[in-house]
Protein backbone atom coordinates (compact mmCIF):
# COMPACT_ATOMS: atom_id res chain seq x y z
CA UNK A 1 121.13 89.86 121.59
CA UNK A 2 118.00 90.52 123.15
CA UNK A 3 117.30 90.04 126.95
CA UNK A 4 115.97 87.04 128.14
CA UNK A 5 113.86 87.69 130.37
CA UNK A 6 110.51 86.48 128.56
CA UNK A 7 109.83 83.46 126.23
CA UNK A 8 107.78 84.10 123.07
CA UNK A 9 104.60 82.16 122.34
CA UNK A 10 106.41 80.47 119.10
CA UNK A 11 109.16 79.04 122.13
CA UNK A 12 106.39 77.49 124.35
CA UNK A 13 106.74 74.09 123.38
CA UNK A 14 110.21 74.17 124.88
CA UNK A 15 109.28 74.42 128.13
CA UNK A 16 106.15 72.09 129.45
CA UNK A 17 105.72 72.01 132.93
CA UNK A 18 107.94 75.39 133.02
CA UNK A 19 107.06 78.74 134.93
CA UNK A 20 107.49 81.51 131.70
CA UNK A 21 107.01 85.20 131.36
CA UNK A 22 104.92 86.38 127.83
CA UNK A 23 105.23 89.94 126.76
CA UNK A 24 102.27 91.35 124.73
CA UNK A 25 99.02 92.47 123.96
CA UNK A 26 95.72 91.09 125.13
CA UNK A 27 94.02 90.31 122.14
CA UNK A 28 90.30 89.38 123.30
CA UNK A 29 89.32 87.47 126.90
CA UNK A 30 86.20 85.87 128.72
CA UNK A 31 85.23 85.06 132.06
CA UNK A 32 83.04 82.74 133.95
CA UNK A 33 83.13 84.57 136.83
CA UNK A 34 85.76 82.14 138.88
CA UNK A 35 87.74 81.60 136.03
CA UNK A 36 89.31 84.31 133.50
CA UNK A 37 90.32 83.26 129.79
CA UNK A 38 93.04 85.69 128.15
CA UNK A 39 93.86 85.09 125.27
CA UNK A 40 97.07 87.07 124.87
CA UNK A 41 99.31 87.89 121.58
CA UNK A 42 103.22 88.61 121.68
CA UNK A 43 103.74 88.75 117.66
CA UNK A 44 104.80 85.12 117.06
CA UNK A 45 101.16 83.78 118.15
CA UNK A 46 98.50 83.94 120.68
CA UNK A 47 97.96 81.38 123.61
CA UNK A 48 95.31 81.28 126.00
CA UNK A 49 96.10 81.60 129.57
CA UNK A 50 93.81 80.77 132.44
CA UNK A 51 93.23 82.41 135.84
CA UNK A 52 91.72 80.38 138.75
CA UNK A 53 90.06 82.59 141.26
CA UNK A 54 91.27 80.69 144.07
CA UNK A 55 94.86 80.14 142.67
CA UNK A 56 95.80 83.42 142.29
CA UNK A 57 96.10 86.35 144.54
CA UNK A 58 92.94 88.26 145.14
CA UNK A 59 94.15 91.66 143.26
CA UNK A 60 95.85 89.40 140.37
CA UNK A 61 92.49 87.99 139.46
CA UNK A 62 90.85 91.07 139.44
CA UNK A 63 92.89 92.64 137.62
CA UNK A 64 93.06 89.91 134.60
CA UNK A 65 89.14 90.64 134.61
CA UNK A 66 89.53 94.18 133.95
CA UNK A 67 91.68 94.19 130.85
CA UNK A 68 90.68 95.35 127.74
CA UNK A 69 90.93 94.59 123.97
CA UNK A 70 95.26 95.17 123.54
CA UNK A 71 95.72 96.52 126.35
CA UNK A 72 99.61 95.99 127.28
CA UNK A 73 100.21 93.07 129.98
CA UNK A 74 103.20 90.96 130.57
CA UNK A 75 102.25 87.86 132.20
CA UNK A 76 103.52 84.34 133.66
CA UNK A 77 102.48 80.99 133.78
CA UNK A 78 102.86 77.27 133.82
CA UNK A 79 103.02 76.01 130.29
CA UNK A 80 100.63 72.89 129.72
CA UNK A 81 100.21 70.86 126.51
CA UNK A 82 96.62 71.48 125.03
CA UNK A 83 95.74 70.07 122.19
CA UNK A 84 92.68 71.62 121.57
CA UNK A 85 94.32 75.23 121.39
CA UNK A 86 95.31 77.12 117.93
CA UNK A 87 99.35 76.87 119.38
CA UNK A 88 99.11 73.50 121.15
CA UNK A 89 99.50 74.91 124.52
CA UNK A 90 98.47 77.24 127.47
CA UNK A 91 99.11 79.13 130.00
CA UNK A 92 98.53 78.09 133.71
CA UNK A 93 98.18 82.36 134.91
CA UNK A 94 100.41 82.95 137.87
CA UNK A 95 100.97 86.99 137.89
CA UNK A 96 99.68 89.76 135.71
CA UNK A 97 101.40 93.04 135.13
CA UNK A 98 99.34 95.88 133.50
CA UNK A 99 101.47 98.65 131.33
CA UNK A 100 98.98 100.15 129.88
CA UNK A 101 94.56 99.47 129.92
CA UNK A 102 93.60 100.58 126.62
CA UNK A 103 90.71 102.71 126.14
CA UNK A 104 88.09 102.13 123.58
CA UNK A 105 90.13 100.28 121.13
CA UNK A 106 88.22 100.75 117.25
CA UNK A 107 88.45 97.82 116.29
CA UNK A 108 86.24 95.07 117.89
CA UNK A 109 86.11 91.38 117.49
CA UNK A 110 81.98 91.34 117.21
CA UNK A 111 81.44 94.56 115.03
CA UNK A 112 81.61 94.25 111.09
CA UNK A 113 83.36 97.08 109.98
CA UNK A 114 83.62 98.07 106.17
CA UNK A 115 86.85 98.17 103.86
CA UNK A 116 87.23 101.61 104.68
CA UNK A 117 87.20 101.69 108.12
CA UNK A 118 89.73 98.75 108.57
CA UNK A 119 92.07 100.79 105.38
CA UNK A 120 92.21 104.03 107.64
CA UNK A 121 93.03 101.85 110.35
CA UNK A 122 95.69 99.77 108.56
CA UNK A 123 98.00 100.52 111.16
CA UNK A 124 96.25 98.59 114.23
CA UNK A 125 93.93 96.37 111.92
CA UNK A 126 97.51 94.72 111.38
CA UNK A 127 96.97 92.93 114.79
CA UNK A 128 94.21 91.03 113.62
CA UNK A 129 94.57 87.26 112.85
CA UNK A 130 93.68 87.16 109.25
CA UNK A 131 96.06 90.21 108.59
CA UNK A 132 98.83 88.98 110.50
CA UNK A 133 98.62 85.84 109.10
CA UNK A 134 98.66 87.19 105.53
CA UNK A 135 101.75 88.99 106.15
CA UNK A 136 103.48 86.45 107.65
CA UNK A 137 102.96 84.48 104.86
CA UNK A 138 104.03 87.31 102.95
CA UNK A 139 107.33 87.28 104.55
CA UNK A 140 107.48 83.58 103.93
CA UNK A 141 107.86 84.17 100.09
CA UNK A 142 109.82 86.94 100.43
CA UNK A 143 112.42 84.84 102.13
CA UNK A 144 111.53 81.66 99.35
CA UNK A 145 112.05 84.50 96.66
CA UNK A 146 115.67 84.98 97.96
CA UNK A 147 116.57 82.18 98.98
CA UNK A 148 115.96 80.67 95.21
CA UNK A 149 117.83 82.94 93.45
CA UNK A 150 120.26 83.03 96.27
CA UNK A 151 120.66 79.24 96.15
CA UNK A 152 120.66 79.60 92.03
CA UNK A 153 123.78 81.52 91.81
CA UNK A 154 121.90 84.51 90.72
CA UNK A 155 123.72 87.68 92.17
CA UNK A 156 121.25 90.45 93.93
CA UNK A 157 121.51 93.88 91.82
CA UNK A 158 119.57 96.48 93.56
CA UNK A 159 118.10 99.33 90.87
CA UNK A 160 117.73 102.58 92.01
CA UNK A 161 114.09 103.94 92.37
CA UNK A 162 114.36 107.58 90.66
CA UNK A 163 114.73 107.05 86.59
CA UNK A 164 115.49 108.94 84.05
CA UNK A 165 112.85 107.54 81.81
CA UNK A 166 110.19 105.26 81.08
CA UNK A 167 110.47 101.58 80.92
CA UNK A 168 107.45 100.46 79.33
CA UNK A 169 106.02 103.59 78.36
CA UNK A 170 105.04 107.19 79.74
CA UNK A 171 101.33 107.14 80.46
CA UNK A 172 101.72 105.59 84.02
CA UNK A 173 104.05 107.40 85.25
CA UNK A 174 105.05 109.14 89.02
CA UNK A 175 107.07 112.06 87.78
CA UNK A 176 109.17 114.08 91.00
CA UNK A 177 111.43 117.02 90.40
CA UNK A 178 115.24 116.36 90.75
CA UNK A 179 117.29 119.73 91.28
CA UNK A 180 116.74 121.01 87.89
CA UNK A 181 115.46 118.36 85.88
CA UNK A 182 112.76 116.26 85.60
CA UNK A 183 112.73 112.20 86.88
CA UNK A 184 110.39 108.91 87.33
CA UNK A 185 109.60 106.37 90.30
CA UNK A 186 110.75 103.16 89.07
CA UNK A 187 107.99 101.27 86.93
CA UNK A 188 110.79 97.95 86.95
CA UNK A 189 114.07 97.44 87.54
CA UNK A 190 114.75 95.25 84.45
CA UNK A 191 116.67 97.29 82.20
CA UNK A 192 119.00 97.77 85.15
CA UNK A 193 118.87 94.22 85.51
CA UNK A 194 120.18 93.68 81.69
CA UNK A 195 123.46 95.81 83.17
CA UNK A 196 123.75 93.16 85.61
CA UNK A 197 122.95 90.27 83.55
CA UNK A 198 126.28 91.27 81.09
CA UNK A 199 128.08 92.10 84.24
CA UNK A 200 127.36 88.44 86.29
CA UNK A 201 125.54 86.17 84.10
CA UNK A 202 122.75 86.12 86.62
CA UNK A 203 121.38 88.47 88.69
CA UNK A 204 118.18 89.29 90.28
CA UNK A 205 116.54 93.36 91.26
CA UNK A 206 113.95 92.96 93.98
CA UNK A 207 112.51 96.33 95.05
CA UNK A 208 109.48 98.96 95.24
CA UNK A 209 108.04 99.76 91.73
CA UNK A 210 105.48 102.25 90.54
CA UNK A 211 102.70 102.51 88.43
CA UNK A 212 100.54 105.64 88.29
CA UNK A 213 97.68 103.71 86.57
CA UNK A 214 94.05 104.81 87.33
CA UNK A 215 92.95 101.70 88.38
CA UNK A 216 90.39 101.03 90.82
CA UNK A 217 90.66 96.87 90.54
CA UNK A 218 91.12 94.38 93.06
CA UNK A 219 94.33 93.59 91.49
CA UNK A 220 96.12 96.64 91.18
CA UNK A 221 98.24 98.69 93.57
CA UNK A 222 100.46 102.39 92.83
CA UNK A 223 103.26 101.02 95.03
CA UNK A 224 104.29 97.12 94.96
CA UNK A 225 106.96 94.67 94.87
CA UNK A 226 108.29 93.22 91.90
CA UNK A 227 111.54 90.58 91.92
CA UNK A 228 112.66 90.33 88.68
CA UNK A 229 115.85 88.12 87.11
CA UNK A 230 117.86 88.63 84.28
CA UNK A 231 119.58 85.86 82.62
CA UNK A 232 122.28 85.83 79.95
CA UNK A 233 122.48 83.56 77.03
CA UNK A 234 118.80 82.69 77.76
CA UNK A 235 116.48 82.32 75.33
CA UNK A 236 111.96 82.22 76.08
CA UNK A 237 112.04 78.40 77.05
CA UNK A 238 115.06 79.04 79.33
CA UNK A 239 112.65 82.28 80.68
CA UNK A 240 109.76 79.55 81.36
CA UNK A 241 111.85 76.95 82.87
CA UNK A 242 112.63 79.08 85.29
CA UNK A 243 109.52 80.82 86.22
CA UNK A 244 107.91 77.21 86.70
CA UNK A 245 110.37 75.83 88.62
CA UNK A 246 110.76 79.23 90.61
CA UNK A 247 107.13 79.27 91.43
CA UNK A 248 106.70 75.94 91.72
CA UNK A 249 109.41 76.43 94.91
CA UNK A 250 107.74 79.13 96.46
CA UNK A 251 104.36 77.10 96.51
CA UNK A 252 105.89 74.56 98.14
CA UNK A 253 107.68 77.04 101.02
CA UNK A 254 104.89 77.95 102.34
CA UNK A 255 102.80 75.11 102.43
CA UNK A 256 105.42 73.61 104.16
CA UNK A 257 106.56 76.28 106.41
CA UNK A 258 102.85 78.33 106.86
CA UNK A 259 99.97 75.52 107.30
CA UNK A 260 98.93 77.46 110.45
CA UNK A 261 98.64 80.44 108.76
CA UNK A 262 96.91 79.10 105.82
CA UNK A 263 94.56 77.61 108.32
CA UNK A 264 93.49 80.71 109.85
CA UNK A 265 93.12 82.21 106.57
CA UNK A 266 90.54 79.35 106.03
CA UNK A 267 92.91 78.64 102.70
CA UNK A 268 91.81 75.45 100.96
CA UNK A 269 95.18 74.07 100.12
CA UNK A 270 94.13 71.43 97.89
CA UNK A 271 94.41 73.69 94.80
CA UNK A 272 98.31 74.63 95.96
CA UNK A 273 99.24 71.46 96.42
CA UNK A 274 98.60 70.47 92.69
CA UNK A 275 101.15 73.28 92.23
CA UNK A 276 104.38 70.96 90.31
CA UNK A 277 106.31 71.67 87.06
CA UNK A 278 106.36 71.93 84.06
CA UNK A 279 103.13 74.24 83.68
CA UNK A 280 100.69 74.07 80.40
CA UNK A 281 101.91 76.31 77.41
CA UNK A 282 99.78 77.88 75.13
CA UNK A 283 100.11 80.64 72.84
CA UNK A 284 98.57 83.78 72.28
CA UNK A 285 96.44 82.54 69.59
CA UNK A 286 95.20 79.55 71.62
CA UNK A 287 94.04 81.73 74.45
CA UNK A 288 92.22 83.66 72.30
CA UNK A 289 90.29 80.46 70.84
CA UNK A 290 89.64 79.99 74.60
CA UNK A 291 88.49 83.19 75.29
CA UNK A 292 86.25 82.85 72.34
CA UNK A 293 85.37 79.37 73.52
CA UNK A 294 83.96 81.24 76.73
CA UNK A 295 81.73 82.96 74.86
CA UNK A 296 83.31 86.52 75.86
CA UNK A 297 83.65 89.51 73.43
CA UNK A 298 87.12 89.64 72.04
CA UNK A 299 89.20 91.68 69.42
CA UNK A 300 92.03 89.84 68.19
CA UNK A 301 95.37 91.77 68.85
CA UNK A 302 94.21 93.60 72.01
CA UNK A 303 95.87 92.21 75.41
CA UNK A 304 94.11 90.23 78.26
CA UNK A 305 91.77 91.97 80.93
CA UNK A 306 90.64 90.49 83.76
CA UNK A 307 87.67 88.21 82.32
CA UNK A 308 89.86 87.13 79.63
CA UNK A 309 92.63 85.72 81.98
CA UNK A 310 89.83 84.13 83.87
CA UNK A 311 88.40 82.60 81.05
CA UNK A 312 91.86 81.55 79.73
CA UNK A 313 92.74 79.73 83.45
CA UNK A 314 90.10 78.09 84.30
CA UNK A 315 91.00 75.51 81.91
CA UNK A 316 93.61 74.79 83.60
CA UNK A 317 94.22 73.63 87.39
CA UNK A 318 98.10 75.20 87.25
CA UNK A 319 99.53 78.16 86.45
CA UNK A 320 99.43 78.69 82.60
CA UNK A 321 102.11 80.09 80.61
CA UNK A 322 101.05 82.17 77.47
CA UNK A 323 103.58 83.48 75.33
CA UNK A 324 104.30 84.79 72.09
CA UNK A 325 101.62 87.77 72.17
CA UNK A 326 101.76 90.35 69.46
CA UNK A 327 104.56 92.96 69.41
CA UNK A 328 102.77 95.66 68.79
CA UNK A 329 100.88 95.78 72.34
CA UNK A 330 104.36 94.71 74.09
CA UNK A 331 106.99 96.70 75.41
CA UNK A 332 109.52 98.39 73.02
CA UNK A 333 112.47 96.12 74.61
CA UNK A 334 110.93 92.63 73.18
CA UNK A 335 112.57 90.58 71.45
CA UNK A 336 110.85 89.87 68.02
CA UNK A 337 109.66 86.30 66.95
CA UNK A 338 112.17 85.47 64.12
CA UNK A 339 109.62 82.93 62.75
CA UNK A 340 106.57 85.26 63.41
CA UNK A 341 107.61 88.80 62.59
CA UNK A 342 103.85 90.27 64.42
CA UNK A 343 104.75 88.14 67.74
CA UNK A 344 106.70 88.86 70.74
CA UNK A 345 108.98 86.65 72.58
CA UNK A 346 107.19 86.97 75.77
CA UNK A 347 105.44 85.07 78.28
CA UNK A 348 102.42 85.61 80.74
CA UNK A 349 101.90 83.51 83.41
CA UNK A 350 98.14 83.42 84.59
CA UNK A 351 97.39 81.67 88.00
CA UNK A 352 94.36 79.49 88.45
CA UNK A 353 91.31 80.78 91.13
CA UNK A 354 91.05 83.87 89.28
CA UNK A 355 93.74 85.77 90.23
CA UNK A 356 95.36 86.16 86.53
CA UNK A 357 98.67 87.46 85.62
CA UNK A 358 101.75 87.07 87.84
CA UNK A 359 104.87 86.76 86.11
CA UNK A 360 105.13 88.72 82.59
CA UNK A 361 108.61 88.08 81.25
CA UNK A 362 110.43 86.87 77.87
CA UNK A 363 113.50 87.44 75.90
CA UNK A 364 114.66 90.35 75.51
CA UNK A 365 115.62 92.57 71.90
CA UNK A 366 119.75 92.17 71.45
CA UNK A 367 120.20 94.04 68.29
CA UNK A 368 121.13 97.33 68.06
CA UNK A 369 120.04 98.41 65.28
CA UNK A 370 116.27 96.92 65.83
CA UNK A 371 116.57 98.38 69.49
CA UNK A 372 117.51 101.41 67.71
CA UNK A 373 114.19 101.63 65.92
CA UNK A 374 111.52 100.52 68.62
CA UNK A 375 112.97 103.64 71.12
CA UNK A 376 112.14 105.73 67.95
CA UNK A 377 108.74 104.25 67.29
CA UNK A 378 107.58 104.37 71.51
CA UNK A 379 108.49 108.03 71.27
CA UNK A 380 111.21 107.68 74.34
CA UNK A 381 114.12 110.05 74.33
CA UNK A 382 117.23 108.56 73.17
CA UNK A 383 119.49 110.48 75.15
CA UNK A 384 117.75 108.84 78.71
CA UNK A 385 118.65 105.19 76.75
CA UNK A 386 121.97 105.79 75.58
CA UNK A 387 123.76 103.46 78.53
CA UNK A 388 121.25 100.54 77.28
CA UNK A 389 122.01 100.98 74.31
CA UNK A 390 125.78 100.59 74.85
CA UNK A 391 124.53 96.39 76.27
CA UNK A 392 123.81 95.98 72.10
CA UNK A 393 126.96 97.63 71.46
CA UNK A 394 129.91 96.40 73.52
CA UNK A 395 128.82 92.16 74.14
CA UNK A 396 125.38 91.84 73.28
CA UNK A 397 124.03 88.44 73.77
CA UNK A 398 120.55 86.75 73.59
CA UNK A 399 119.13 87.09 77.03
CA UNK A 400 115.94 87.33 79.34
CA UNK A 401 113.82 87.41 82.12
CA UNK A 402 110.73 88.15 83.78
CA UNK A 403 109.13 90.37 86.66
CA UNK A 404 106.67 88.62 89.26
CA UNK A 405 104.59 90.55 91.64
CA UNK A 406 104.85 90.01 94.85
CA UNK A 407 101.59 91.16 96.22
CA UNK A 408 99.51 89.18 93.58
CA UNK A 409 101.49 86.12 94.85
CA UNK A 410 100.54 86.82 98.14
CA UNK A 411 97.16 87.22 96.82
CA UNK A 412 97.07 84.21 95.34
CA UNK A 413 98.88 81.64 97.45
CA UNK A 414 96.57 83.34 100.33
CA UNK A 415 93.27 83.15 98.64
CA UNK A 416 93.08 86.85 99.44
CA UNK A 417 90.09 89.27 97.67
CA UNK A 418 91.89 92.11 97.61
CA UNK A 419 95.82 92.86 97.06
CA UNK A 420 95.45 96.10 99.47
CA UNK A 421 95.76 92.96 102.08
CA UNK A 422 98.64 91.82 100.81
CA UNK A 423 100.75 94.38 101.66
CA UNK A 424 101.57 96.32 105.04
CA UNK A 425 100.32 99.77 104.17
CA UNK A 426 98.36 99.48 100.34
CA UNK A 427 99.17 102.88 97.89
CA UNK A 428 95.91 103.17 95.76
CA UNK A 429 94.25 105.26 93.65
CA UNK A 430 91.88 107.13 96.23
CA UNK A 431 94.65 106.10 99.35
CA UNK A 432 97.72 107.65 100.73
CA UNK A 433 97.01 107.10 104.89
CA UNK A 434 98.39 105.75 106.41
């Protein structure tokens, strides 16, 4: 247990009237020459608290006038109600102690610094409000993400990271040397989720995965979260329920648990709070007719880029679930459309403002034989499948699942531009630092 000798900022409304001791940063300050404003950060929040010249002791007060942008300080105070602050209350100042005055700190409150600037600073530009808010809100649907499942009776199955072989093909792939052969960085943790699924009925992975795509989008990332469930004897409307009613939860989380944050993100929440099952359903055909409807250029049998998902959700003020897209641009572990022998049993949900795609999922292939056949036709070694194989062989069933992304869910929920925002340290094309 920690020590308690301070009170965080989050704790202040527990003691009014009370004499506490705040351990943090200063995170920006003003003065009016008898009386100094410090606004001062501990990780939980920031409160403002007040020095009166002729309240405090002379070298106090001079001191709270010298400090600079984060510089160290642990101070005390009287806690007052205020409702005009962000947190409600602040601090009457009663003592200052200085560990350490910071220097030219790089990142200032009045300068407008570019995306590049901020990235190679990742590291303190985590200390700003919009950043830390995003994060914490981040955290928030991590915990919502676990706690569904967890309350579901799904069973976490962690997947390991280093693969044998691809999972959805072999062109966007992070290949690393492994004593004396060759392996992959995870691209998902489904197929070890199928072990899982035949092991407990319901399981979840939820981990780092890896895509080595040269993509320079808003939207994309080389290193990002996925959580991904596995259900057996599911079918693609069992796949659907779920995601709905699994998004539909995690919407609800953090509008209930992050309005501050949301609020200093400048969020408009009105859009999230429309968020309710069941979602529209449309198939792949239909979203084409919108896409066509939009007036955009489309080939019929390609998959969805970016203007196409727009197109295709801005009819609709939820999430929208496409499925049934054709097999031949999904992944060779599909399950094949017994009433359309060209379609998948998949599903794509898009999410409205833009963001597109967030869950892709379906029902997976259970027969052996056709299994057999699409490892063959992707051109992946059958020796690296031969375990996944053995799912078809020894208690196959019809089952399913889906993948979600956490850092476009942050995106979205957020209202952020940019998924490099989303996450504590962004792995892009053109960034490795920090």
């Amino acid at each position: 247990m920690l020590k308690k000798d301070q009170t965080y900022i989050s704790e202040l409304k527990h003691h009014v009237g009370k004499e506490v001791t705040v351990k943090g940063w200063l995170y920006n300050s003003r003065s009016s020459g008898k009386i100094h404003f410090l606004q001062v950060r501990d990780g939980t929040g920031i409160v403002q608290a007040v020095g009166v010249k002729n309240e405090l002791p002379e070298p106090i007060f001079e001191l709270a006038g010298k400090l600079t942008q984060e510089s160290s300080i642990i101070v005390k105070g009287i806690v007052r109600e205020d409702k005009r602050a962000s947190s409600g209350f602040e601090l009457t100042l009663t003592d200052v102690k200085l560990l350490q005055l910071v220097a030219d700190y790089p990142i200032s409150h009045q300068s407008t610094h570019g995306p590049a600037f901020l990235m190679d600073n990742r590291h303190l530009w985590l200390r700003s409000k919009k950043q830390h808010a995003t994060l914490r809100v981040r955290a928030e649907i991590v915990k919502a993400i676990r706690d569904y499942f967890d309350s579901n009776g799904y069973v976490l199955m962690d997947a390991p990271i280093l693969t044998p072989a691809a999972c959805e093909g072999t062109t966007n792939l992070f290949e690393v040397g492994y004593f004396d052969e060759k392996a992959y960085l995870s691209q998902s943790g489904q197929l070890y989720g199928e072990v899982g699924a035949m092991a407990f009925g319901k399981v979840y992975v939820f981990g780092p995965t890896f895509r080595a795509e040269k993509s320079k989008t808003r939207k994309h990332l080389t290193e990002f979260w996925m959580v991904e469930p596995e259900i057996a004897y599911a079918d693609l409307d069992d796949v659907m329920n779920v995601a709905e009613e699994f998004i539909t939860f995690i919407v609800h989380r953090v509008l209930e648990n992050r309005k501050e944050e949301l609020k200093t993100l400048e969020r408009n929440t009105a859009p999230l709070e429309k968020i309710n099952a069941p979602f529209p359903r449309i198939s792949y055909d239909e979203a084409v007719e919108l896409i066509k409807k939009a007036g955009l250029p489309f080939e019929y049998g390609n998959d969805f880029g970016a203007p196409d998902e727009e197109a295709i959700s801005k009819n609709f003020d939820k999430p929208v679930m496409v499925h049934r897209y054709p097999l031949a641009i999904k992944a060779f572990y599909m399950k094949q459309d017994p009433e359309h022998l060209d379609k998948a049993l998949c599903v794509d949900v898009l999410a409205p403002e833009g963001i597109g795609e967030i869950i892709g999922g379906g029902q997976r292939a259970d027969d052996l034989e056709y299994l057999e056949k699409k490892i063959a036709e992707h051109g992946l070694p059958r020796k690296a499948f031969e375990w996944y194989l053995d799912l078809r062989k020894y208690g196959t069933v019809p089952h399913g699942g889906f993948g979600l992304g956490v850092e476009r869910a942050v995106s979205w929920i957020c209202g952020s531009e940019h998924v490099r925002e989303t996450i504590p340290f962004a792995r892009m094309l053109n960034r490795l630092y920090p």
